[in-house]
Protein backbone atom coordinates (compact mmCIF):
# COMPACT_ATOMS: atom_id res chain seq x y z
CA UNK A 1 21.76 6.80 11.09
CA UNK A 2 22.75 5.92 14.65
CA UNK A 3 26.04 7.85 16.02
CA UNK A 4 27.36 4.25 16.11
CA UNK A 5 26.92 4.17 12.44
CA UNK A 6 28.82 6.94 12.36
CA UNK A 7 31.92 5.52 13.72
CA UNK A 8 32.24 2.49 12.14
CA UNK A 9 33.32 1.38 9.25
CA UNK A 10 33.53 -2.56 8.97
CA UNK A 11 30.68 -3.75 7.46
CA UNK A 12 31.44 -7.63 9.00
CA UNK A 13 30.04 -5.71 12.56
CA UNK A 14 27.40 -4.91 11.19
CA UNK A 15 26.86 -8.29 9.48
CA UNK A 16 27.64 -9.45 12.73
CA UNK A 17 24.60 -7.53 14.49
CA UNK A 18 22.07 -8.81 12.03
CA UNK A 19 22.98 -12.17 12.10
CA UNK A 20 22.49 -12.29 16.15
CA UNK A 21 19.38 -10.62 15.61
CA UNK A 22 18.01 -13.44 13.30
CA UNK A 23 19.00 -16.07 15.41
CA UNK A 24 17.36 -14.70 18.41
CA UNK A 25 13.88 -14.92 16.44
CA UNK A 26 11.87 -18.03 16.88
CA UNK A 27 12.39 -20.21 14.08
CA UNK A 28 9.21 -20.47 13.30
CA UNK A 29 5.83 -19.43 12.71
CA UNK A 30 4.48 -15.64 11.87
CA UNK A 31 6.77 -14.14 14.51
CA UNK A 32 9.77 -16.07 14.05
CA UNK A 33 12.19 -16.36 11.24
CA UNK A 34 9.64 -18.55 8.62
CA UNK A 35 7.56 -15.00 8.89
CA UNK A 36 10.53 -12.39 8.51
CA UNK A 37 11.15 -14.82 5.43
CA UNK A 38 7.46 -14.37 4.26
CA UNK A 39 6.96 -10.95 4.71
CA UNK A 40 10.63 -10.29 2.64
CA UNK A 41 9.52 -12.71 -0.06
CA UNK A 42 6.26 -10.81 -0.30
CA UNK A 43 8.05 -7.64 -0.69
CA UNK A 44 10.37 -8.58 -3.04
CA UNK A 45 7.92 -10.63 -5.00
CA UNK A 46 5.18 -8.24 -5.08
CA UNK A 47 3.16 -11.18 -4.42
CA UNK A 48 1.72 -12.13 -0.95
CA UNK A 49 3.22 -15.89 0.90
CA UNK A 50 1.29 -18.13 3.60
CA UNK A 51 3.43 -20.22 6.34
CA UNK A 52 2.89 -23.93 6.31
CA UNK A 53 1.19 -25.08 9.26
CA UNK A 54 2.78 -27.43 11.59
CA UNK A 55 3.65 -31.25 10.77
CA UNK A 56 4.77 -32.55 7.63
CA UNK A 57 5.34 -29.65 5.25
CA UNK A 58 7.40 -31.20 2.31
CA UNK A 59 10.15 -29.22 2.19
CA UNK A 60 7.97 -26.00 1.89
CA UNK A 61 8.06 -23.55 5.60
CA UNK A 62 5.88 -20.91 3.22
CA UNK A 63 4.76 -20.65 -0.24
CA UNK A 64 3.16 -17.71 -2.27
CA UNK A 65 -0.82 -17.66 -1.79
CA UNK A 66 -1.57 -17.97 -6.11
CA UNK A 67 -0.54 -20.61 -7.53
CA UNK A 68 0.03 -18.60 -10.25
CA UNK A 69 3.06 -17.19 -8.66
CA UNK A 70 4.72 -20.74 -7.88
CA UNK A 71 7.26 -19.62 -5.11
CA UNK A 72 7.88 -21.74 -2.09
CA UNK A 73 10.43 -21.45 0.53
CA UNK A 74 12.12 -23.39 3.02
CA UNK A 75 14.04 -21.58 6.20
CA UNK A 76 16.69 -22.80 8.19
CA UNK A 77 17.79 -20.11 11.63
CA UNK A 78 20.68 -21.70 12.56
CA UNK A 79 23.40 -20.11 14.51
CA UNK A 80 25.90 -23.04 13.53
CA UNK A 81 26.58 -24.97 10.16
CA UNK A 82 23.25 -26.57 8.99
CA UNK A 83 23.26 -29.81 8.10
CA UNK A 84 23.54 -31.71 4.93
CA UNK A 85 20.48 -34.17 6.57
CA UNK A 86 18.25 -31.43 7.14
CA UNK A 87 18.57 -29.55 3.65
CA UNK A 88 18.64 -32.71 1.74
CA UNK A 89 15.40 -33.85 3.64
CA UNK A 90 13.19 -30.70 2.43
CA UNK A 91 14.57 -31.54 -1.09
CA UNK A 92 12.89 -35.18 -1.20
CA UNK A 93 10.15 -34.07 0.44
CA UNK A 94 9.73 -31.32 -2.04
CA UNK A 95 10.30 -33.84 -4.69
CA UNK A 96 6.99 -35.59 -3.70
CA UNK A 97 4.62 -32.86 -3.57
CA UNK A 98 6.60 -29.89 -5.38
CA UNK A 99 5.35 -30.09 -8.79
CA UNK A 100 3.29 -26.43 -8.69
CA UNK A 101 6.47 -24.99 -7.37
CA UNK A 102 8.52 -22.56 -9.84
CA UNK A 103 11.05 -21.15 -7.95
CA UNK A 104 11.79 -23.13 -4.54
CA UNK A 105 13.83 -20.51 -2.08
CA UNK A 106 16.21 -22.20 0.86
CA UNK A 107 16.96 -19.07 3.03
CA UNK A 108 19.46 -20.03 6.21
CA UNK A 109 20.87 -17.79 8.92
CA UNK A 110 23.99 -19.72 8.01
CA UNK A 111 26.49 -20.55 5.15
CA UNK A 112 25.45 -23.66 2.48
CA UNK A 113 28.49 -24.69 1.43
CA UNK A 114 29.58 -25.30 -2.35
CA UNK A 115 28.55 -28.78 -2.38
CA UNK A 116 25.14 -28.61 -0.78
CA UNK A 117 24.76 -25.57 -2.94
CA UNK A 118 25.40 -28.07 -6.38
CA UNK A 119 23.16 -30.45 -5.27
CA UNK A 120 20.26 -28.08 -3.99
CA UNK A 121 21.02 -26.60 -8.01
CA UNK A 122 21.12 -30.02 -9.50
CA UNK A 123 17.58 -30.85 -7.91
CA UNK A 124 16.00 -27.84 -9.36
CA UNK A 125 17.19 -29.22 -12.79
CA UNK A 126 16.09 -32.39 -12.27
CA UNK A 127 12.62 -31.54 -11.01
CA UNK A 128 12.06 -28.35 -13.43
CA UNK A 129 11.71 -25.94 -10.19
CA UNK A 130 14.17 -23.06 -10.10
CA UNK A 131 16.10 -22.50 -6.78
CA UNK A 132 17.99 -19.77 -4.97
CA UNK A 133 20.06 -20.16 -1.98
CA UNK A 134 19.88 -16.79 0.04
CA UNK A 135 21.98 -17.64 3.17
CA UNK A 136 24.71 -16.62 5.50
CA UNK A 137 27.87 -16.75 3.20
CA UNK A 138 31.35 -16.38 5.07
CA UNK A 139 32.66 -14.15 1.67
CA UNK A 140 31.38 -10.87 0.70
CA UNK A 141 27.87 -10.00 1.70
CA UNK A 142 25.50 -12.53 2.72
CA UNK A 143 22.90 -12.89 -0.09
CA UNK A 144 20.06 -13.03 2.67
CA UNK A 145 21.51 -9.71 4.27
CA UNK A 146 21.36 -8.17 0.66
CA UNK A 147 17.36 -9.67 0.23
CA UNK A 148 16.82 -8.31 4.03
CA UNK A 149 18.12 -4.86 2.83
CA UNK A 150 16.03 -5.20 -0.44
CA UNK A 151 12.82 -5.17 1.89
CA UNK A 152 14.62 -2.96 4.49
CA UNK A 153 11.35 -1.47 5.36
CA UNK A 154 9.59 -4.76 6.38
CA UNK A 155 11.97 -6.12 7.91
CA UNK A 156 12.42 -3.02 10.16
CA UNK A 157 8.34 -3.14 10.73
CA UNK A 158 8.41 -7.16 11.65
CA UNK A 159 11.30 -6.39 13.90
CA UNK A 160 9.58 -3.81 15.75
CA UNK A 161 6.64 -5.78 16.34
CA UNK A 162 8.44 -9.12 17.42
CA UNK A 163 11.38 -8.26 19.41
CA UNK A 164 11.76 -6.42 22.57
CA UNK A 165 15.18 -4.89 22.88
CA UNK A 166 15.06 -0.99 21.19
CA UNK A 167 18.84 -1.51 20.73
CA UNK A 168 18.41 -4.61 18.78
CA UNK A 169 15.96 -2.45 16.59
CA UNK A 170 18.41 -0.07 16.06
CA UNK A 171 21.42 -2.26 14.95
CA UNK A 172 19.00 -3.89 12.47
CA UNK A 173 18.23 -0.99 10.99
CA UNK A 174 22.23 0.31 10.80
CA UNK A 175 23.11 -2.75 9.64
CA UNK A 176 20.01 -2.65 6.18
CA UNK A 177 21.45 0.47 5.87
CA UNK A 178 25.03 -0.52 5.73
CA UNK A 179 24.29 -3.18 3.73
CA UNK A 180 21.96 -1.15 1.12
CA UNK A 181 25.38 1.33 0.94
């Protein structure tokens, strides 16, 4: 624990701090965002992901390497809203290729709101595929702060290997443990 950590006591600055440190990552490939995402999945999973190479990925940024394990997921670093385009566009191109996917995971650096949310749900009941929304919700804790903090210890590796500013590294790890408390 930081002596900053010791003198604070709102959790939303700390929320705050991780969020900014997100949205500074590339959004994708293995140092960016789509591999944070991968390496958390993998820990949480206990199963190991691959990123989708570049081009047309059908609605799928990374998905588990065995089949067996059926997870996909589809990331979305935004420091604004994201769009209803851009999340309904993974969904039908999921819809054409997803049928080996079990559990299809949209993680966003940014709040899905309640609609987008019903109809990302209603997909995964119409195409047999599971689905969990870990984003950046504007009540309570963010669910993809609480999955970050479930894999504190990769995320604290990836970020120590892909971004340059010690300070950053430090509120990351404050804020995992703040959110973890």
């Amino acid at each position: 624990m930081t002596p900053e950590m010791e003198t604070r006591t709102d959790i939303s600055a700390y929320i705050d701090d991780l969020k900014r440190i997100l949205t500074d990552l590339s959004d994708t490939g293995d140092d960016g965002f789509e591999g944070l995402i991968g390496s958390v999945l993998s820990e949480i999973a206990s199963a190991p992901f691959r990123l989708a190479g570049s081009g047309l990925q059908f609605g799928v940024d990374g998905k588990s390497t065995y089949a067996v394990d059926g997870i996909s997921f589809e990331c979305k670093c935004y420091k604004d809203k994201v769009s209803r385009a851009a999340i309904m566009s993974k969904i039908g191109e999921l819809s054409i290729r997803g049928s080996d996917i079990d559990l299809w995971v949209l993680c966003a650096t940014s709040e899905i709101k309640n609609q987008l949310a019903g109809d990302v749900y209603k997909f995964g009941t119409e195409y047999a595929t599971s689905t969990l929304i870990l984003d950046w919700s504007e009540i309570g804790l963010p669910p993809l702060a609480v999955a970050l903090a479930m894999a504190s210890g990769k995320v604290q590796y990836f970020l120590r290997n892909h971004i340059e500013a010690p300070e950053s590294l430090a509120k990351a790890k404050d804020a995992l443990t703040a959110v973890k408390n």
